[in-house]
Protein backbone atom coordinates (compact mmCIF):
# COMPACT_ATOMS: atom_id res chain seq x y z
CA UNK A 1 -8.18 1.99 5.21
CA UNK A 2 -9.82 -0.15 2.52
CA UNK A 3 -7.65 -3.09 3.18
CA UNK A 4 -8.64 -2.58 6.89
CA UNK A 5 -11.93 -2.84 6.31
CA UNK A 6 -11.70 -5.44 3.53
CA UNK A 7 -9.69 -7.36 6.51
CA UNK A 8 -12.54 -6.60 9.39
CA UNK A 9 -14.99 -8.13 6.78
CA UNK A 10 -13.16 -11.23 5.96
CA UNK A 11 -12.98 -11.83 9.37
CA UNK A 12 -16.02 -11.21 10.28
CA UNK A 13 -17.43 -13.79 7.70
CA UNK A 14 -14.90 -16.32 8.81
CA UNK A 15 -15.13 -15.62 12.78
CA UNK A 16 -18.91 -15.97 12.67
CA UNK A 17 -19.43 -18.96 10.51
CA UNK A 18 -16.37 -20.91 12.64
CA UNK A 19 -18.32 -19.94 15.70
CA UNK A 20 -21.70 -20.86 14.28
CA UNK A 21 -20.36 -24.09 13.69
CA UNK A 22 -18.73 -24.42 17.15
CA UNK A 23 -22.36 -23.47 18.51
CA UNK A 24 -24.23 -25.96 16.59
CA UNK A 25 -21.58 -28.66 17.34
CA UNK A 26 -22.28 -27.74 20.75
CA UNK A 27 -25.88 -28.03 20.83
CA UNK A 28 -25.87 -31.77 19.26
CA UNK A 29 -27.77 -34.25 20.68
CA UNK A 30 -24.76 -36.47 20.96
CA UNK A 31 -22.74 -34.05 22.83
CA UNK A 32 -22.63 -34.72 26.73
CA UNK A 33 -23.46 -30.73 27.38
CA UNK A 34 -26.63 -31.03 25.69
CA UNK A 35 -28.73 -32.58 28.43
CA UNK A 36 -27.26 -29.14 30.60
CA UNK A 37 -27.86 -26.69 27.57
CA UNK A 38 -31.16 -27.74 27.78
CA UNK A 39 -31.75 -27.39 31.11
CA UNK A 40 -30.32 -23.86 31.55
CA UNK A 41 -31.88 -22.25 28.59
CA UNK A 42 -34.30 -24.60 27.28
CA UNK A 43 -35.74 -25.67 23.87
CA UNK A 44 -35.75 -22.82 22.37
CA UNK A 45 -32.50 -21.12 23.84
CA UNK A 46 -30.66 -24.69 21.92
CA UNK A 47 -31.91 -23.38 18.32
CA UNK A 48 -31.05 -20.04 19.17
CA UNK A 49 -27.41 -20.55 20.65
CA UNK A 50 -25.31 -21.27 17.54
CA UNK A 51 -26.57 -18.07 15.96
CA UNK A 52 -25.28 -15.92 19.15
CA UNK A 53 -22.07 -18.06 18.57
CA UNK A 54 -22.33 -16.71 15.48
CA UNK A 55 -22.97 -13.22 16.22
CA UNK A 56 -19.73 -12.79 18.97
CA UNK A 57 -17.51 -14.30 16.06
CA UNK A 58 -18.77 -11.84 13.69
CA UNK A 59 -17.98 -9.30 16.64
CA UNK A 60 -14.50 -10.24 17.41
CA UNK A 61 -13.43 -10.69 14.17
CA UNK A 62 -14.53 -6.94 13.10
CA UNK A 63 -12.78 -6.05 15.91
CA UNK A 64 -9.61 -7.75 16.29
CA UNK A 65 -8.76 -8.92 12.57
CA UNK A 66 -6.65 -5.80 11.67
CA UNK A 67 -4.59 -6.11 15.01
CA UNK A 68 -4.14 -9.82 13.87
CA UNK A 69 -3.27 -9.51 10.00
CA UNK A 70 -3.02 -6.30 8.41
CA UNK A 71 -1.42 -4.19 10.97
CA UNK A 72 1.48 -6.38 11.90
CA UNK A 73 1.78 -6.95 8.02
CA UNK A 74 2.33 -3.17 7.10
CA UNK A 75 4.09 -2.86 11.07
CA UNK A 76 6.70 -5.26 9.70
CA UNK A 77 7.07 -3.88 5.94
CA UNK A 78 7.70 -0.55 7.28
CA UNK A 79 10.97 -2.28 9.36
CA UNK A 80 11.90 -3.33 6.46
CA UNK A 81 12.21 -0.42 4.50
CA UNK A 82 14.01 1.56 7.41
CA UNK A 83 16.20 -1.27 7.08
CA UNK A 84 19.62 -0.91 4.68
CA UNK A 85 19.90 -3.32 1.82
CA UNK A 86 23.42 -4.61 2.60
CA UNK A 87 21.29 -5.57 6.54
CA UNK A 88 19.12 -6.85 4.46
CA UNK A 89 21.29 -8.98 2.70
CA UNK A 90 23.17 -10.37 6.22
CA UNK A 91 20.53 -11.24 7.42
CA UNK A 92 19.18 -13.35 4.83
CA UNK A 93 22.33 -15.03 4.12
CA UNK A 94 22.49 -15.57 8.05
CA UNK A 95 18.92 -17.07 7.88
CA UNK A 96 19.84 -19.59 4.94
CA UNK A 97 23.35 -20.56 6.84
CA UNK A 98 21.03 -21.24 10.15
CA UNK A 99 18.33 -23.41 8.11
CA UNK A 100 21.12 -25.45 6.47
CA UNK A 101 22.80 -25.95 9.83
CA UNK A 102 19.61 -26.93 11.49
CA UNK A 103 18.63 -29.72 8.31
CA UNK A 104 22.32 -31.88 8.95
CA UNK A 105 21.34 -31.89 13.07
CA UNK A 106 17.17 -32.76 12.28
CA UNK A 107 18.67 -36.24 11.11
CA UNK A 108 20.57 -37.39 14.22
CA UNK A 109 17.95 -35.25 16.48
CA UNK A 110 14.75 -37.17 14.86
CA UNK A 111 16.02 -40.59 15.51
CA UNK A 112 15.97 -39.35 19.97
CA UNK A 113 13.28 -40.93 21.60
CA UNK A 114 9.65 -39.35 22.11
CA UNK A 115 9.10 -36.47 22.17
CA UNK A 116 12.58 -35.54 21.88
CA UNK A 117 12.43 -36.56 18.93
CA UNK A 118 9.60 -34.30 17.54
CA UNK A 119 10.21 -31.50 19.49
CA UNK A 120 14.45 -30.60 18.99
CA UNK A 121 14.59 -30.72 15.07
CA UNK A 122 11.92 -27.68 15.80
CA UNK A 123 13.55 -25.90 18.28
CA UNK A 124 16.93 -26.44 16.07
CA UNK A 125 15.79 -25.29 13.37
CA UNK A 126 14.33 -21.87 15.30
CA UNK A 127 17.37 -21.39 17.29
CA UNK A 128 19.93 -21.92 14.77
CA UNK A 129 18.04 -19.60 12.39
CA UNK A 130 17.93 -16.74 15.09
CA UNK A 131 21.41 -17.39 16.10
CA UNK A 132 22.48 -17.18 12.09
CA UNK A 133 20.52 -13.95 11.38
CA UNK A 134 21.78 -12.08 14.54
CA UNK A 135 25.20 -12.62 13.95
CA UNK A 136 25.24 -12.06 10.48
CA UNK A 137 23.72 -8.58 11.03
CA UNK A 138 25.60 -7.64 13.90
CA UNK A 139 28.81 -8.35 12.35
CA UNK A 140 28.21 -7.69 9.22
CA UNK A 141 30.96 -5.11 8.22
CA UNK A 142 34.08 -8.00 9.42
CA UNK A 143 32.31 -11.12 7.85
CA UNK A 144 31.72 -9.23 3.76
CA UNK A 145 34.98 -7.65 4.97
CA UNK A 146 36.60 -11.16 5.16
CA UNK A 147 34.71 -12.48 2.21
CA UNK A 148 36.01 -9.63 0.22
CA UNK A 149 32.42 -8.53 -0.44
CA UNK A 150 33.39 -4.81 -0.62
CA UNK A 151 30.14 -3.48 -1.60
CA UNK A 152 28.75 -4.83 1.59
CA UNK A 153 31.58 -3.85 3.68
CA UNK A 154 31.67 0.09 2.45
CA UNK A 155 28.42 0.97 2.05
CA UNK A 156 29.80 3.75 0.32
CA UNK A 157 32.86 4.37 -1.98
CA UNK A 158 35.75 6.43 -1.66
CA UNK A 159 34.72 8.73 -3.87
CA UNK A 160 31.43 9.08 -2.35
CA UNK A 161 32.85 9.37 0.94
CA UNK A 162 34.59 12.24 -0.60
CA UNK A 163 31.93 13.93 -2.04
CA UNK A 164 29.19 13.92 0.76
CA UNK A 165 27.99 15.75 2.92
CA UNK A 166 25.15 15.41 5.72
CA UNK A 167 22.46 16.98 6.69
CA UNK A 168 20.92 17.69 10.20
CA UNK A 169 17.27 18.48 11.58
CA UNK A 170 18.44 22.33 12.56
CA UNK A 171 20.07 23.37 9.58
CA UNK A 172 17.13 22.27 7.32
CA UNK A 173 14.95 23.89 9.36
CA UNK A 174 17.29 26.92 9.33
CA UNK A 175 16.13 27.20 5.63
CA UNK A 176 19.69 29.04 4.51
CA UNK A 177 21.28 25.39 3.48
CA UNK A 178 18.36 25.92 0.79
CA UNK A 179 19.92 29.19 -0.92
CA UNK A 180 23.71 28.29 -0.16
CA UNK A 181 23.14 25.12 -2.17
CA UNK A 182 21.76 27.29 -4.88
CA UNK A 183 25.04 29.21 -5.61
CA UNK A 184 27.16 25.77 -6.02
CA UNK A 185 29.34 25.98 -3.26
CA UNK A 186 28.41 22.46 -1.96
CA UNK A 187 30.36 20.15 -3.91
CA UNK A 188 28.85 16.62 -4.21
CA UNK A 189 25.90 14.98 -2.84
CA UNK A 190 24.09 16.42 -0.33
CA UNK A 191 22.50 13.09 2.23
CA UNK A 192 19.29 13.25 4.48
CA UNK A 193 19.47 9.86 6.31
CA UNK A 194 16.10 8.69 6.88
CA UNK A 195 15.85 9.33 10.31
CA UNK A 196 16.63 13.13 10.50
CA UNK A 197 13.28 13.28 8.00
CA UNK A 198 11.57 11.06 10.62
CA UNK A 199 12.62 13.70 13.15
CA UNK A 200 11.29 16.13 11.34
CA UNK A 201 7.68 14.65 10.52
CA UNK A 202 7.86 14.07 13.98
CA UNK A 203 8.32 17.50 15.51
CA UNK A 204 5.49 18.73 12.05
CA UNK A 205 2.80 16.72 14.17
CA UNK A 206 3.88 18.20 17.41
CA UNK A 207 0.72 18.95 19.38
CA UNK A 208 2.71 22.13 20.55
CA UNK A 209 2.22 24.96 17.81
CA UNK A 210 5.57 26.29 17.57
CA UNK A 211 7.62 22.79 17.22
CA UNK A 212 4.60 21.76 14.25
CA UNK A 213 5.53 25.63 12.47
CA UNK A 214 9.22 24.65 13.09
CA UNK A 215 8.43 21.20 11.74
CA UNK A 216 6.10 21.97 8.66
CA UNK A 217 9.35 25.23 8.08
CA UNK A 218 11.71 22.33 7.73
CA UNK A 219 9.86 20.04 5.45
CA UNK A 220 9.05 22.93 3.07
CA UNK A 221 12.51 23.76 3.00
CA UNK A 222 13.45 20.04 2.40
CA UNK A 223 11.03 20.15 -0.49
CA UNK A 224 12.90 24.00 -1.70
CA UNK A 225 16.08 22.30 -1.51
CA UNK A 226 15.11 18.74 -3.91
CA UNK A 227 13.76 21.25 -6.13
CA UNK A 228 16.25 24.01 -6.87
CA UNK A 229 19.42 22.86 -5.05
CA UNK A 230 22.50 22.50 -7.68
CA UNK A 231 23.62 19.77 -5.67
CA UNK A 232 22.40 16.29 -5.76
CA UNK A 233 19.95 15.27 -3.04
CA UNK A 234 19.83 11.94 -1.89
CA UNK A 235 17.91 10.16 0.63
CA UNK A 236 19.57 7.96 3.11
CA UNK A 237 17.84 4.77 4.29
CA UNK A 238 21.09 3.91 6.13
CA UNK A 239 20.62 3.59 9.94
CA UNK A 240 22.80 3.18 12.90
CA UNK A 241 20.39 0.95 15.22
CA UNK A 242 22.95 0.79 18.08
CA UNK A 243 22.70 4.74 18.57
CA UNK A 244 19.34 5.65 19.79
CA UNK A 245 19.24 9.78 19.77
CA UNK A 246 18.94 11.31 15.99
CA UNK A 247 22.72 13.18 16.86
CA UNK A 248 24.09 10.25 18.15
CA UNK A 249 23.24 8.58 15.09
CA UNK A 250 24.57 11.35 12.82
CA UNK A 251 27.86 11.46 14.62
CA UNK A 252 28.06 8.06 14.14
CA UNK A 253 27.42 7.43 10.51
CA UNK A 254 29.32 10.54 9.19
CA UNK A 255 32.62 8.65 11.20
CA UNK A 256 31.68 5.44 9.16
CA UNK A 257 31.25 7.40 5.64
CA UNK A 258 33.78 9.75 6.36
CA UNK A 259 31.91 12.59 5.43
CA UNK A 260 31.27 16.21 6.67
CA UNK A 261 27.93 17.26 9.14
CA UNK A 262 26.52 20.78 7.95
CA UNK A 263 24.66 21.45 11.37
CA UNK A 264 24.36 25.07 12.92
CA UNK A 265 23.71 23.17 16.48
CA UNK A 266 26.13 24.23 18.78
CA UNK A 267 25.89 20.59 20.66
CA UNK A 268 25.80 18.73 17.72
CA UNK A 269 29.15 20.82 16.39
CA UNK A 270 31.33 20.78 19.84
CA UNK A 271 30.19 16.79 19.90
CA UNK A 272 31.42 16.16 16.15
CA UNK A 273 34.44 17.90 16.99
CA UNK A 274 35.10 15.75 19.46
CA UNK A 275 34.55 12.55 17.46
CA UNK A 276 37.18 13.97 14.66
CA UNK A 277 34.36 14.77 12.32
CA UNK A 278 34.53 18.18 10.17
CA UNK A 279 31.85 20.39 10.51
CA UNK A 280 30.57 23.02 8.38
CA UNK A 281 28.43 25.14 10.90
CA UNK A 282 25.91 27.89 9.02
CA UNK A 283 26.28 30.53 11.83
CA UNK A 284 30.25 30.37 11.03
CA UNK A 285 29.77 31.18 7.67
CA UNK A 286 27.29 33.42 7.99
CA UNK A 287 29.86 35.81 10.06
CA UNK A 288 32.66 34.87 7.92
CA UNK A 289 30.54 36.38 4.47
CA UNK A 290 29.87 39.67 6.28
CA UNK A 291 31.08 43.13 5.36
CA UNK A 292 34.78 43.79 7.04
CA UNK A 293 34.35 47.17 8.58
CA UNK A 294 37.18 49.16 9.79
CA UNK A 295 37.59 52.00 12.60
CA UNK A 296 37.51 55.30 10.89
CA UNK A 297 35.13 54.16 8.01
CA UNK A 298 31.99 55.83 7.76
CA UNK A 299 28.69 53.82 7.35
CA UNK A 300 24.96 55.05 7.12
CA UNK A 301 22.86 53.81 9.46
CA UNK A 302 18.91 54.10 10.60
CA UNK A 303 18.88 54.19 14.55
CA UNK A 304 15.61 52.45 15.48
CA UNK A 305 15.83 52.35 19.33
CA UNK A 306 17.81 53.31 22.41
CA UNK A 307 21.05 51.35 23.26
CA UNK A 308 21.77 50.15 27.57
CA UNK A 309 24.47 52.73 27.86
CA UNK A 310 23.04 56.76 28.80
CA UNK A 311 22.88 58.73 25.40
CA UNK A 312 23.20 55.72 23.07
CA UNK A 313 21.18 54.57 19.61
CA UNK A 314 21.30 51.21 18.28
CA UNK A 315 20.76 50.59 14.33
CA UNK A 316 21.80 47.24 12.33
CA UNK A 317 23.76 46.82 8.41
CA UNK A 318 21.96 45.11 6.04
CA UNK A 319 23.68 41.66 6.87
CA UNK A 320 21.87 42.11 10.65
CA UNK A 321 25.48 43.52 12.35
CA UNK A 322 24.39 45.84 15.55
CA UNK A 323 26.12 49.26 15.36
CA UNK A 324 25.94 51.07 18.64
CA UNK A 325 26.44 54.78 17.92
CA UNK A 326 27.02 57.36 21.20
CA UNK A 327 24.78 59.84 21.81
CA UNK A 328 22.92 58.57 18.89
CA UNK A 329 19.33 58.35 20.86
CA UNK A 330 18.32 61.51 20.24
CA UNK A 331 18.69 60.61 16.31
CA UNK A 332 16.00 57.31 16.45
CA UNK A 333 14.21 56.68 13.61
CA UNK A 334 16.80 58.72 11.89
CA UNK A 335 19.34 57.69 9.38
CA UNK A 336 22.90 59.28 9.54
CA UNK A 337 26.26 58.80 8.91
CA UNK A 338 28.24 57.65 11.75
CA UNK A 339 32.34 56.93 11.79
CA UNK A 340 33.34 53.36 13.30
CA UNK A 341 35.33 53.74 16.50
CA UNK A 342 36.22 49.87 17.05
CA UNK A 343 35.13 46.52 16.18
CA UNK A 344 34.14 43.94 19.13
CA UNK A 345 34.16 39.96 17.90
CA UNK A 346 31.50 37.80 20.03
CA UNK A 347 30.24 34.55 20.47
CA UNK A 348 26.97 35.91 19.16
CA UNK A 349 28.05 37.43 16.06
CA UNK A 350 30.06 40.93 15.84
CA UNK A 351 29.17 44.91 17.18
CA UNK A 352 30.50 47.88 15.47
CA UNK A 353 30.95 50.66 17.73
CA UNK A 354 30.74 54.08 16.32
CA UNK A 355 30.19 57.88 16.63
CA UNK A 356 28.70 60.78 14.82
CA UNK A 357 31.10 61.56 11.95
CA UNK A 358 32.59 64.70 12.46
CA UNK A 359 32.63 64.34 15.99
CA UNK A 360 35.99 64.21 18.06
């Protein structure tokens, strides 16, 4: 904000005393608008006019400077940084390659008559220079790849290809990546690309309350995770600007690096799948790491409300399993030992079934 006002003021000052000058150039005797200047707003409107001219300069240049300088200055810097150094890289070698081209066809172009002359060493030089950057960039990968510039052409090595894994918006906001990562069972290093934390400042300044408390959830859990995770934690400034949805994109780059998605977004996993791409899904895991119950084993549960069936009682384990006892209503906000009469496998999760113990 200093620098934009710092700006408005420079402007201002510069604006107004151009103008001023305009005005009083104006107003000169020797100028052929004088004699109408005059006329319209007299003597004393003459002295007066390069100071209004000076005024509306002032004006437009505390209004409009920052849309003019500053703006598309820190616009364009933040491009920049989005952008990948080996993009980077292409695109300034393409931009050198397109000036050097452009200087061997100024010589034969300057010698063309007027205006040719003047005007196609410009326009060669612009349009060899756009030509050289956008092909550079867009075929990047093939051209180091050629060149044998292999740290250009992998953006990653093997063995970080190996050893990574990526992150998406619903899992961090999940929050459980943050204490899995804490008992070491993520091997290697654990990438945000830039644009899934984009996502997720995005959906923090939601105007809708829940999306900013699902938002604000993730980022603190981003934050959890940097600070206590046993895995490295690396942010990604590589970008796939030909995808335009944040899953899109993920798919995309975890097929160029190789790597697994840890997601627990159905969508995201059947879509992966699809591509070839591993998955680790939370939800899996989370009904992989529960207790294996058996029928005929007796477990102690606390029935806290009525099940659909006539007569039944509904109470949960500790790891959030639903345990539907019979004729367990009239026991609510009881706890009591119940045997396990079968075990039923959903898409949900799992649901023990069981009875009173000692009833046949």
């Amino acid at each position: 904000m200093k620098i934009e006002l710092i700006a408005r003021i420079i402007g201002a000052l510069v604006l107004s005393f151009a103008a001023w000058r305009l005005g009083y150039a104006v107003t000169s005797e020797a100028q052929p608008l004088y004699q109408y200047i005059t006329r319209w707003l007299g003597e004393t409107g003459v002295i007066f006019l390069p100071y209004l001219f000076g005024v509306v300069g002032a004006t437009i240049g505390m209004l409009f400077t920052p849309h003019l300088t500053t703006r598309p200055f820190f616009w364009l810097r933040g491009k920049i940084r989005q952008l990948p150094v080996p993009t980077l890289v292409a695109a300034l070698v393409g931009l050198v390659i397109g000036l050097i081209i452009s200087a061997l066809l100024a010589l034969p172009l300057s010698v063309l008559p007027t205006p040719l002359g003047e005007i196609l060493p410009f326009a060669s030089a612009v349009l060899c220079s756009y030509l050289g950057v956008m092909v550079m960039v867009t075929r990047e990968k093939e051209i180091f790849g050629l060149l044998g510039v292999r740290f250009l052409k992998d953006r990653l090595s093997r063995k970080e290809k190996e050893e990574t894994v990526l992150l998406d918006t619903s899992v961090i906001i999940d929050g459980r990546i943050a204490d899995i990562s804490q008992t070491g069972f993520i091997h290697g290093t654990v990438v945000i690309p830039r644009f899934v934390l984009n996502e997720l400042q995005h959906i923090a300044d939601s105007p809708d309350v829940l999306r900013r408390n699902r938002g604000r959830r993730g980022l603190d859990m981003l934050n959890k995770l940097q600070k206590e995770s046993k895995a490295p934690i690396k942010i990604s400034d590589v970008d796939v600007p030909e995808a335009r949805e944040v899953d899109s994109k993920l798919v995309r780059l975890a097929k160029d690096l190789g790597c697994p998605i840890i997601t627990n977004d159905y969508n995201l996993n059947r879509v992966a799948e699809l591509e070839g791409i591993r998955v680790l899904n939370i939800n899996e895991l989370a009904n992989a790491v529960k207790t294996v119950v058996l029928p005929g084993e007796s477990l102690t549960v606390n029935i806290i409300q009525e099940g659909k069936e006539l007569g039944q009682g509904v109470g949960y384990l500790d790891d959030g399993t639903m345990v539907v006892i019979e004729d367990g209503r009239r026991y609510i906000d009881q706890t009591i030992e119940v045997t396990v009469t079968r075990v039923l496998q959903t898409v949900a999760g799992r649901m023990i079934f069981a009875q009173l113990t000692g009833r046949r």
